[in-house]
Every structure is written in structure tokens, then in C-alpha cells.
N, C-alpha and C. Protein backbone atom coordinates (compact mmCIF):
# COMPACT_ATOMS: atom_id res chain seq x y z
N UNK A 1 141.20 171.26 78.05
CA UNK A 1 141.46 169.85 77.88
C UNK A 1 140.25 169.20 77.21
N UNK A 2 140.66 168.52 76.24
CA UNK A 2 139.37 167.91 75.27
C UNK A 2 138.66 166.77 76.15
N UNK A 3 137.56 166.39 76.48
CA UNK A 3 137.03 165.16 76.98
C UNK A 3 137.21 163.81 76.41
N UNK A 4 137.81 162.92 77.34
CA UNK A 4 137.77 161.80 76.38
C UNK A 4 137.02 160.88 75.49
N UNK A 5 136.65 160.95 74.74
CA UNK A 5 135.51 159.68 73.94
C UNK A 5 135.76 158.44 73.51
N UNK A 6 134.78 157.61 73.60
CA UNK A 6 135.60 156.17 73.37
C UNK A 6 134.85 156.02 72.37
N UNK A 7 135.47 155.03 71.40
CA UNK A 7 134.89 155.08 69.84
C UNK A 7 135.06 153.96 69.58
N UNK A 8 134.03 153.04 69.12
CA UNK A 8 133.84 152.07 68.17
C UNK A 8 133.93 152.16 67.04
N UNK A 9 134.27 150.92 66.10
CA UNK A 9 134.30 150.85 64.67
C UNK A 9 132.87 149.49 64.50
N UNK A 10 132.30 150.23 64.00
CA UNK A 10 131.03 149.74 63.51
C UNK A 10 131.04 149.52 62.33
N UNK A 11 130.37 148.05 61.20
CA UNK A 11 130.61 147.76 60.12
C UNK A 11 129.01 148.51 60.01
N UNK A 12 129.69 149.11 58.85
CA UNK A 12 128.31 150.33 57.85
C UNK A 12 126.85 149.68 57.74
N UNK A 13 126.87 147.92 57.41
CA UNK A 13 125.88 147.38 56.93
C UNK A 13 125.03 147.33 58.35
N UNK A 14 125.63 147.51 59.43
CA UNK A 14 124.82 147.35 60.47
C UNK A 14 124.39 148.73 61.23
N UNK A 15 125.37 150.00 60.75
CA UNK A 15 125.21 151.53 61.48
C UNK A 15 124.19 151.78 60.55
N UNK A 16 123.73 151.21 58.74
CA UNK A 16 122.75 151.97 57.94
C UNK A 16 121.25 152.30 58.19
N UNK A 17 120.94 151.18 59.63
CA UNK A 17 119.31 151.66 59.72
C UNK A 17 119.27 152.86 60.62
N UNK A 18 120.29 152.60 61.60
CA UNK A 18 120.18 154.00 62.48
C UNK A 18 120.63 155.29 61.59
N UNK A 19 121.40 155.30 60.90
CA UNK A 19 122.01 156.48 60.25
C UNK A 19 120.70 156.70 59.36
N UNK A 20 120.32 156.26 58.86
CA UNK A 20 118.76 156.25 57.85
C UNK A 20 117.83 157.06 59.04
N UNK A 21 117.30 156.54 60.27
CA UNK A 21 116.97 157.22 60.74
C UNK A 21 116.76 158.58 61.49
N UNK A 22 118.27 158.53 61.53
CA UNK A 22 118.40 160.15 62.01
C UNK A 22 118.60 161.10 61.06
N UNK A 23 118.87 160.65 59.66
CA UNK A 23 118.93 161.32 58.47
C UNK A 23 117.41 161.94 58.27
N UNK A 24 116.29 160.68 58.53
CA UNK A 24 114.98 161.20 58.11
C UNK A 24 114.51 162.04 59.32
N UNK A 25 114.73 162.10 60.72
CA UNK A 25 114.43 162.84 61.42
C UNK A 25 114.63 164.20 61.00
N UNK A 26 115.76 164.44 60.44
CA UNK A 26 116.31 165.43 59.99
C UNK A 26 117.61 166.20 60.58
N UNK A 27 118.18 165.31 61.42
CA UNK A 27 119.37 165.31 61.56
C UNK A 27 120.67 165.17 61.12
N UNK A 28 121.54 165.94 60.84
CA UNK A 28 122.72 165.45 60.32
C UNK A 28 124.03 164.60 61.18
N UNK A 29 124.63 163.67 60.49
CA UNK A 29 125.45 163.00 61.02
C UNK A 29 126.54 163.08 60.61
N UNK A 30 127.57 163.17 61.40
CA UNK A 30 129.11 163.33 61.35
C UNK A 30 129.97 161.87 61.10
N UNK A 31 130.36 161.44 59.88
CA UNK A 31 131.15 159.93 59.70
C UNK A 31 132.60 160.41 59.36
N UNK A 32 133.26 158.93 60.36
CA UNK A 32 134.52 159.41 59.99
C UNK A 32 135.03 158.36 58.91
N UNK A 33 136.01 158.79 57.83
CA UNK A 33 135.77 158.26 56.39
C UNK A 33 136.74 157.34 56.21
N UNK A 34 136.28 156.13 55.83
CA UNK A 34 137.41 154.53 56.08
C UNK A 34 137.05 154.18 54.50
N UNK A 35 139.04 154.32 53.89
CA UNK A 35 139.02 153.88 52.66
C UNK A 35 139.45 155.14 51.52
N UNK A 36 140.06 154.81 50.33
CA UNK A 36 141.11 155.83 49.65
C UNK A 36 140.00 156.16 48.76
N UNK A 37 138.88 155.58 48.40
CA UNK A 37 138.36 156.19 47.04
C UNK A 37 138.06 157.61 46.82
N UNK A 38 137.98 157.96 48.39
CA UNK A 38 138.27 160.00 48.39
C UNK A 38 139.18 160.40 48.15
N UNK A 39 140.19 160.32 48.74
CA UNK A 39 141.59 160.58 48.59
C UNK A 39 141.76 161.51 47.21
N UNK A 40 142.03 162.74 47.10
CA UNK A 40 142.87 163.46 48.21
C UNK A 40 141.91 164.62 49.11
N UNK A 41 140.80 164.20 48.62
CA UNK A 41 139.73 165.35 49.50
C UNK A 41 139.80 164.36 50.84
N UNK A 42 139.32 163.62 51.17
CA UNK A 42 138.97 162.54 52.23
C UNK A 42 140.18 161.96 52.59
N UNK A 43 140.91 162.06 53.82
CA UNK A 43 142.09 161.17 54.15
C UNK A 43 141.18 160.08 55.17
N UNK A 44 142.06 158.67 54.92
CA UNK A 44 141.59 157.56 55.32
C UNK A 44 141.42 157.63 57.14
N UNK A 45 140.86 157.55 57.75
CA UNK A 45 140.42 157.37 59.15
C UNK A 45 141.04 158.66 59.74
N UNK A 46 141.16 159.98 59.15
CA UNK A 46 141.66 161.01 59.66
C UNK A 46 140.73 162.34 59.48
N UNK A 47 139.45 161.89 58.35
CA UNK A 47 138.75 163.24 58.36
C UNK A 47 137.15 162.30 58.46
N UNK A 48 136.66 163.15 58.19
CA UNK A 48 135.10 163.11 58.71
C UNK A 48 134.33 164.12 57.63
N UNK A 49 133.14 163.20 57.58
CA UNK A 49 132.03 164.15 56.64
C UNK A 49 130.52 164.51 57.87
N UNK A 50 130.15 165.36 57.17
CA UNK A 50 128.42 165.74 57.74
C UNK A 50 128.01 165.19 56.75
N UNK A 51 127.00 164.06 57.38
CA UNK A 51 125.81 164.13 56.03
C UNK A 51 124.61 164.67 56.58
N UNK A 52 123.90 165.02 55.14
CA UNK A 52 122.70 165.31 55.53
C UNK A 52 121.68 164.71 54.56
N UNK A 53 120.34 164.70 54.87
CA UNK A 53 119.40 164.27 53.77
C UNK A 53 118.45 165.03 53.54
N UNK A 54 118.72 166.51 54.05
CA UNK A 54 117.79 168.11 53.44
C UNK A 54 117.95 168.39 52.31
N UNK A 55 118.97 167.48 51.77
CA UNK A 55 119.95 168.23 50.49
C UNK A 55 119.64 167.61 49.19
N UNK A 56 119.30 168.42 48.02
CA UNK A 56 119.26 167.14 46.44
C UNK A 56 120.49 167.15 46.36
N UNK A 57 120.85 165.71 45.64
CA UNK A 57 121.98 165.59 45.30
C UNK A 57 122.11 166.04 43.71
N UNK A 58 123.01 167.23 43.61
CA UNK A 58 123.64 167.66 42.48
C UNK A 58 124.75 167.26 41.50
N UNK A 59 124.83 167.46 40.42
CA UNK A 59 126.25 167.51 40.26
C UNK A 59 127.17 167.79 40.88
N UNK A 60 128.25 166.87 40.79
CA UNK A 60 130.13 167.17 41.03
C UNK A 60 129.06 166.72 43.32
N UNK A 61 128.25 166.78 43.75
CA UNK A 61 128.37 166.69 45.14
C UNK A 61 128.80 164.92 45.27
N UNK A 62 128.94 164.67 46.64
CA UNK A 62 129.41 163.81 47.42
C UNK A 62 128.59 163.08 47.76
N UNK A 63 128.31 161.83 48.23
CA UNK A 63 127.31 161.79 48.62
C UNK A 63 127.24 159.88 49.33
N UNK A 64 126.45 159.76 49.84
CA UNK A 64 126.54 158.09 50.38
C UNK A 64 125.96 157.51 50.23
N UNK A 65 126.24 155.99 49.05
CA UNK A 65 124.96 155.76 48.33
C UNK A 65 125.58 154.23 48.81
N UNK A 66 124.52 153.48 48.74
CA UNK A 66 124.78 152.20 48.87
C UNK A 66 124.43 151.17 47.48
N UNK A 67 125.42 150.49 47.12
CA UNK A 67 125.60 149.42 46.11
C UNK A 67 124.26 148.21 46.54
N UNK A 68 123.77 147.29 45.17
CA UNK A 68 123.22 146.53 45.47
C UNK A 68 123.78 145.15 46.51
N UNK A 69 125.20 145.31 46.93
CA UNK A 69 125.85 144.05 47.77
C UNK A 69 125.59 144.70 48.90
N UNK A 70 124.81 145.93 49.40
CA UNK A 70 124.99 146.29 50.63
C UNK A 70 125.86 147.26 51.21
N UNK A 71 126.74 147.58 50.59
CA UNK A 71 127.96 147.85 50.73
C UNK A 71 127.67 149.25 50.70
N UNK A 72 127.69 150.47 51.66
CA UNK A 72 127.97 152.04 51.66
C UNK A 72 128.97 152.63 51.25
N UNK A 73 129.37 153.67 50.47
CA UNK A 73 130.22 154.02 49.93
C UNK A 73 129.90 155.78 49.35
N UNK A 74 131.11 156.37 49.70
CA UNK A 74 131.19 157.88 49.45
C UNK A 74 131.78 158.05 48.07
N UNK A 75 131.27 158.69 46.98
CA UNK A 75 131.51 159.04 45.49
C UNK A 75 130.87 160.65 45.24
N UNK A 76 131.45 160.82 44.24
CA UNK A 76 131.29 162.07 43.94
C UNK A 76 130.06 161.62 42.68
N UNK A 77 129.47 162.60 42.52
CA UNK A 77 128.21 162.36 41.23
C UNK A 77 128.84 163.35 40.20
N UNK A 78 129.31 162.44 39.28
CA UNK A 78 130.19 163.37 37.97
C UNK A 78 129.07 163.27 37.01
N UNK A 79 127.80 162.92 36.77
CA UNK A 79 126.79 162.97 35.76
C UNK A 79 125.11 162.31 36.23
N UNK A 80 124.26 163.55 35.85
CA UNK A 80 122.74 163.31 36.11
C UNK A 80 122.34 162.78 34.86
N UNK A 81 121.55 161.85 35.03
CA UNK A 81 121.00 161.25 33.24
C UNK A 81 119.38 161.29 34.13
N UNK A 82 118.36 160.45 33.08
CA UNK A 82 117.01 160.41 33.55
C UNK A 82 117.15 159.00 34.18
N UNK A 83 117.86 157.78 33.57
CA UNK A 83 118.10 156.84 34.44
C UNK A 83 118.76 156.50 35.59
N UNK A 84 119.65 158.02 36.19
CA UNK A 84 120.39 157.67 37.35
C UNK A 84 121.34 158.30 37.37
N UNK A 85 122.43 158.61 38.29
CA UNK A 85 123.40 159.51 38.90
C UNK A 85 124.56 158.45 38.97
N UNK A 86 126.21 159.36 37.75
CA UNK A 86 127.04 158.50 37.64
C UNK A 86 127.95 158.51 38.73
N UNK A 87 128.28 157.89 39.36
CA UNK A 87 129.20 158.33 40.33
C UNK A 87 130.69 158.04 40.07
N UNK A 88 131.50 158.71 40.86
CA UNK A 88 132.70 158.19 41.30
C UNK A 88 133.93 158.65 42.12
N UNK A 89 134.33 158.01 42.80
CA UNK A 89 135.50 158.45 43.73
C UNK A 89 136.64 159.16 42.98
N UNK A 90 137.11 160.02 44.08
CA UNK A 90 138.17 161.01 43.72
C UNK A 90 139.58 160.55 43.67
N UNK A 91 139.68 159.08 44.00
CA UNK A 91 141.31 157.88 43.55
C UNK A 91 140.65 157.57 43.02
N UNK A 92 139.60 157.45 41.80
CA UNK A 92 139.54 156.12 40.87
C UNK A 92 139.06 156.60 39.53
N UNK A 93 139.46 155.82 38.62
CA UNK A 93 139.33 155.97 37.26
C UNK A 93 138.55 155.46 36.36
N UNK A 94 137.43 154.82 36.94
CA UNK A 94 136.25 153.92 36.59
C UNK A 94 134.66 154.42 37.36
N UNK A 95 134.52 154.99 35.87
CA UNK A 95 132.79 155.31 36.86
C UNK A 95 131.59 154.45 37.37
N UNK A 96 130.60 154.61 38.16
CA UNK A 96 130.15 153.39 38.59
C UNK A 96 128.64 154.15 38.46
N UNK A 97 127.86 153.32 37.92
CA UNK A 97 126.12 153.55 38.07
C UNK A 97 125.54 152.95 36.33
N UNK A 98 124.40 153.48 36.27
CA UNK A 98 123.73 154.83 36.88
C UNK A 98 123.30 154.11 38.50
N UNK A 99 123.64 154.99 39.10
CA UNK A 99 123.01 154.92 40.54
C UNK A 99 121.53 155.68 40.76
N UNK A 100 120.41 155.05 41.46
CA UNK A 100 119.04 155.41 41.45
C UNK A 100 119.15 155.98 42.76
N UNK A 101 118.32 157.20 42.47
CA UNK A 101 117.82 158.14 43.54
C UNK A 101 117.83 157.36 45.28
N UNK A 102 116.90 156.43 44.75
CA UNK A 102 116.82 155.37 46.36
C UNK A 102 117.76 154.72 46.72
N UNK A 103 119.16 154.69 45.95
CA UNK A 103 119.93 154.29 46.71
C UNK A 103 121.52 155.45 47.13
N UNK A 104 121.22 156.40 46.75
CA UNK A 104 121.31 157.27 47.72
C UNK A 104 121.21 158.01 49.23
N UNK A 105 121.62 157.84 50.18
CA UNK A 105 121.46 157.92 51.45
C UNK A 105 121.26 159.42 51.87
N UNK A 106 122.15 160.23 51.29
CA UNK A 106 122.65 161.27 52.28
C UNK A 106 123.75 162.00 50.96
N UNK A 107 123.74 163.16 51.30
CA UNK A 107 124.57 164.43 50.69
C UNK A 107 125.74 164.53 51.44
N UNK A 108 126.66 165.10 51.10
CA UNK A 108 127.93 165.62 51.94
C UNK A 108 127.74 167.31 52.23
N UNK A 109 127.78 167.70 53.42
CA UNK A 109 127.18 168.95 53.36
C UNK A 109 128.63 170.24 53.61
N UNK A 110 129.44 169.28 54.11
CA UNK A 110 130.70 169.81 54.49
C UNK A 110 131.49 168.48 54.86
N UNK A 111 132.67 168.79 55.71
CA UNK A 111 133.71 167.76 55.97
C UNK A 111 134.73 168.21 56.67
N UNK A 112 135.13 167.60 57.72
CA UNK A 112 136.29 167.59 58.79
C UNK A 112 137.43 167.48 58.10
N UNK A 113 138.21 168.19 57.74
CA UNK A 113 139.95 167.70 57.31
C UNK A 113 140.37 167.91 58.67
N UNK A 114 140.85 166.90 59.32
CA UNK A 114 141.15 166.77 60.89
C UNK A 114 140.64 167.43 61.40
N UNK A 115 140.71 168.90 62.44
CA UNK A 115 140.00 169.64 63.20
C UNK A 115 139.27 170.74 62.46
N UNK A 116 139.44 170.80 61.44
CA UNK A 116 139.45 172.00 60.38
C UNK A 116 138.01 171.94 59.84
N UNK A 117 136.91 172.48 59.80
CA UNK A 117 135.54 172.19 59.47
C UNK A 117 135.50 172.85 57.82
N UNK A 118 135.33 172.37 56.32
CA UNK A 118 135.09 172.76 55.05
C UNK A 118 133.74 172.65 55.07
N UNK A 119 133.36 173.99 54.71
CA UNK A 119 131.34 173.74 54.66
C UNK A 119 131.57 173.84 53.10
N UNK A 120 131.10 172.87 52.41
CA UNK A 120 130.26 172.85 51.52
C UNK A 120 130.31 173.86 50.23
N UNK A 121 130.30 175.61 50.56
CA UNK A 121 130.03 176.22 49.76
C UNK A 121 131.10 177.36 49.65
N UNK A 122 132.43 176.79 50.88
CA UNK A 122 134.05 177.28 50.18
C UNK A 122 134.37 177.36 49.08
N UNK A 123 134.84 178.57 48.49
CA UNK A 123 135.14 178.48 47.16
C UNK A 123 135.87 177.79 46.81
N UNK A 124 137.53 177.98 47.57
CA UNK A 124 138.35 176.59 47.12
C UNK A 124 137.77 175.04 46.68
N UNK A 125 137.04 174.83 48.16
CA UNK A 125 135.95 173.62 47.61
C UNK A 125 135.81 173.55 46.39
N UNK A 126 134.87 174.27 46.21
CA UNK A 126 133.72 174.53 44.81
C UNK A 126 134.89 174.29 43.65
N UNK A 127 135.73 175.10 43.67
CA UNK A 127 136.81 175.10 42.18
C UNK A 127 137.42 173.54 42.02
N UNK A 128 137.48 172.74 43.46
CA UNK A 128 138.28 171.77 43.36
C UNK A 128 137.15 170.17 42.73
N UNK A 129 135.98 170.69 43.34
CA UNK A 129 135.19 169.71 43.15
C UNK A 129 134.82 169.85 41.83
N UNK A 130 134.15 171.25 41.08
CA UNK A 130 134.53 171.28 39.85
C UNK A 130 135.22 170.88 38.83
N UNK A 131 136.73 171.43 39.12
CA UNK A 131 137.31 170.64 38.23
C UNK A 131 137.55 169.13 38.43
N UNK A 132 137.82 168.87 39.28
CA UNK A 132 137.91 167.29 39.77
C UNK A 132 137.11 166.46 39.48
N UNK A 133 135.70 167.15 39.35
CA UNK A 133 134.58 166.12 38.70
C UNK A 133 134.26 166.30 36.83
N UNK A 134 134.86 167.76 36.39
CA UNK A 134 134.48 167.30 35.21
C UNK A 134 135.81 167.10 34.43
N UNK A 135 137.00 166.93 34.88
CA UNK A 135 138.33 166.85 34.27
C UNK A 135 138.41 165.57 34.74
N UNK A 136 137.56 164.41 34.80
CA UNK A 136 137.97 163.05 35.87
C UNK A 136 139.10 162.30 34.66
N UNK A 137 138.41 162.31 33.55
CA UNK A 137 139.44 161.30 32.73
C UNK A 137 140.89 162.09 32.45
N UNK A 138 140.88 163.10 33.32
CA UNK A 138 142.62 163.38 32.92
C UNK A 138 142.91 163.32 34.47
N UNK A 139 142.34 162.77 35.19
CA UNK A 139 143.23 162.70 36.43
C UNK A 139 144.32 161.91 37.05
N UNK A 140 144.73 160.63 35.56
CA UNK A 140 146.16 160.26 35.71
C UNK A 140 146.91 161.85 35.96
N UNK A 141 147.24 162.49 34.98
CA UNK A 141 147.28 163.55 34.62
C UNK A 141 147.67 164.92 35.93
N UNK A 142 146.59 164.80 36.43
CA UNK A 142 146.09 165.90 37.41
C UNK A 142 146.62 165.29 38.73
N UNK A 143 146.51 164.39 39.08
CA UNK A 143 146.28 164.11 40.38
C UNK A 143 147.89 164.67 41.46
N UNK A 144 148.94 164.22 40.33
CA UNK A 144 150.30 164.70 41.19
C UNK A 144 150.52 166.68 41.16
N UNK A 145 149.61 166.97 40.25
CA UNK A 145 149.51 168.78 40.54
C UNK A 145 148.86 169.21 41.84
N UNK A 146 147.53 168.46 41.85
CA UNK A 146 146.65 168.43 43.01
C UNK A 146 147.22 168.29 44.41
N UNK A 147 148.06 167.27 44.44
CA UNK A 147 148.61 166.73 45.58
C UNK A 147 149.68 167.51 46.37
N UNK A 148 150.53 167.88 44.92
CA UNK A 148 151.84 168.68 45.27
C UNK A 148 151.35 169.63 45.81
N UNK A 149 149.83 170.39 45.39
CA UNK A 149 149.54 171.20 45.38
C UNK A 149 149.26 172.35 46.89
N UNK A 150 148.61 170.69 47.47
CA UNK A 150 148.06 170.70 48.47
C UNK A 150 149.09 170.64 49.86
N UNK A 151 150.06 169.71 49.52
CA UNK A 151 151.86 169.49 50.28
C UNK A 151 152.17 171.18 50.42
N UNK A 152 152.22 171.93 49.19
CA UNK A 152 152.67 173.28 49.10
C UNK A 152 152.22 174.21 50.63
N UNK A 153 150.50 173.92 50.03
CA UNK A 153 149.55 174.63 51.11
C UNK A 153 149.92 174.56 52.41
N UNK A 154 150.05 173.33 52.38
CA UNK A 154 150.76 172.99 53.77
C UNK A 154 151.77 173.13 54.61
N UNK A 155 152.65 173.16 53.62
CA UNK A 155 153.98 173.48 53.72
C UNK A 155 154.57 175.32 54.24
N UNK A 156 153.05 176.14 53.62
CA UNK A 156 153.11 177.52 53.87
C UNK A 156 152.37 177.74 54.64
N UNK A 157 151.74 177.05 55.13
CA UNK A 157 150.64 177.39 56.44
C UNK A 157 151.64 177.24 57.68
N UNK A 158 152.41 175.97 57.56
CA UNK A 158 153.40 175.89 58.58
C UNK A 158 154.42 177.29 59.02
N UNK A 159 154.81 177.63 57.87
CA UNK A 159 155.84 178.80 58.53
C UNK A 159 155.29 179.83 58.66
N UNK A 160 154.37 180.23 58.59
CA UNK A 160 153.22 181.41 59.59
C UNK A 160 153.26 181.52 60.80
């Protein structure tokens, strides 16, 4: 029997100094992910990321960077320049930056798809984040292959 936990919803602008801190301790933290701009890697209040801040942020990674309004937000980094890291979410079709090193929080090191733990360096991962980050401007395109794709997966895991 699982133990019960009681859970608050905390607005980000106020969880960012503690999460900052246990990041620099060197701890990683487990968030659960509110909002579609992941979508279809990230389902809305149903999966969860690890972050960590051991990690450089690379190409095609994930990562939690905060906007100059304050505002925290999970994007994928589809391009390194010398002025900054382009980001953008996996629903959206508009890239956003250059984003600067310091406002970067934290890496995605893996991620909860409900109970299901994805570390990071799954190949499936890897192929999906790949193409997903450098095929972004055809993902009108892509996105209903992806999806179906994933319905399929699902769909055959069930009758096992």
C-alpha cells in the first residue's frame, strides 16, 4: 500500500529560491510538470522531471530556465550560439532566446511518465529528442506521426 502524501501547488516564483538551493547543494529535485509546452514528452500535471544542476546544458537537452518576467519554464535547447541558448518547447512553433547561461536553472536529467522513470540516456529518448529538436520547423508536419505513434505503443503494451 503506497503512503499517503499531501501535496501543495506552489507558484514557481516563490518554490525558485529553495529549488536554487538544493540544486546548488547538489541535490536533485523531482517537479511535477504544469502546462502543454512539453507535450508530447511532458503530460500536463501527470509526469514529473529530475532536475539537476551537475549537468551542462547541451544541445536538443531540457532544461529550466527562467524568463526576464520571472516566470520558470521547461524548453528544450534546439541551438548553442556564443550569445546564448535557443530554446523551445516541444507544442510550440516559435523559438525563444538567446537565453543566457544565468538564466538557466537546472538540466532535465530524466523524467517520470507517470510511474515509469526515463533516465536521460534511453535510446528511444535520445532518437526522439534528436529528431524533435532538429526537425522543429516541420513539426506541423510531425507531430500527428509522433503522437499516433506513441497511442500505438500504448495500445501494444496493453495487450501483453
Amino acid at each position: 500500500m503506497k503512503p499517503s502524501i499531501s501535496c501543495e501547488q506552489i507558484e514557481t516564483r516563490l518554490l525558485l529560491p529553495f529549488l536554487n538551493e538544493l540544486l546548488l547543494a547538489g541535490q536533485n529535485v523531482r517537479m511535477t510538470v504544469t502546462g502543454v509546452s512539453m507535450y508530447p514528452m511532458l503530460r500536463n500535471r501527470q509526469d514529473s522531471v529530475c532536475l539537476t544542476a551537475q549537468k551542462k546544458p547541451n544541445k536538443y537537452d531540457v532544461v529550466l530556465f527562467v524568463r526576464d518576467s520571472g516566470e520558470a519554464v521547461l524548453h528544450r535547447i534546439i541551438a548553442c550560439h556564443k550569445d546564448g541558448f535557443i530554446l523551445l518547447g516541444d507544442n510550440q512553433l516559435t523559438p525563444e532566446g538567446p537565453i543566457v547561461s544565468s538564466q538557466i536553472q537546472a538540466v532535465v536529467d530524466g523524467f517520470y511518465r507517470g510511474d515509469t522513470y526515463i533516465p536521460d540516456g534511453t535510446l528511444w529518448y535520445h532518437v526522439y529528442r534528436v529528431i524533435w529538436g532538429r526537425f522543429w520547423r516541420a513539426r506541423r508536419l510531425l507531430r500527428p506521426f509522433v503522437i499516433g505513434f506513441g497511442r500505438l505503443l500504448k495500445h501494444l503494451k496493453r495487450m501483453e
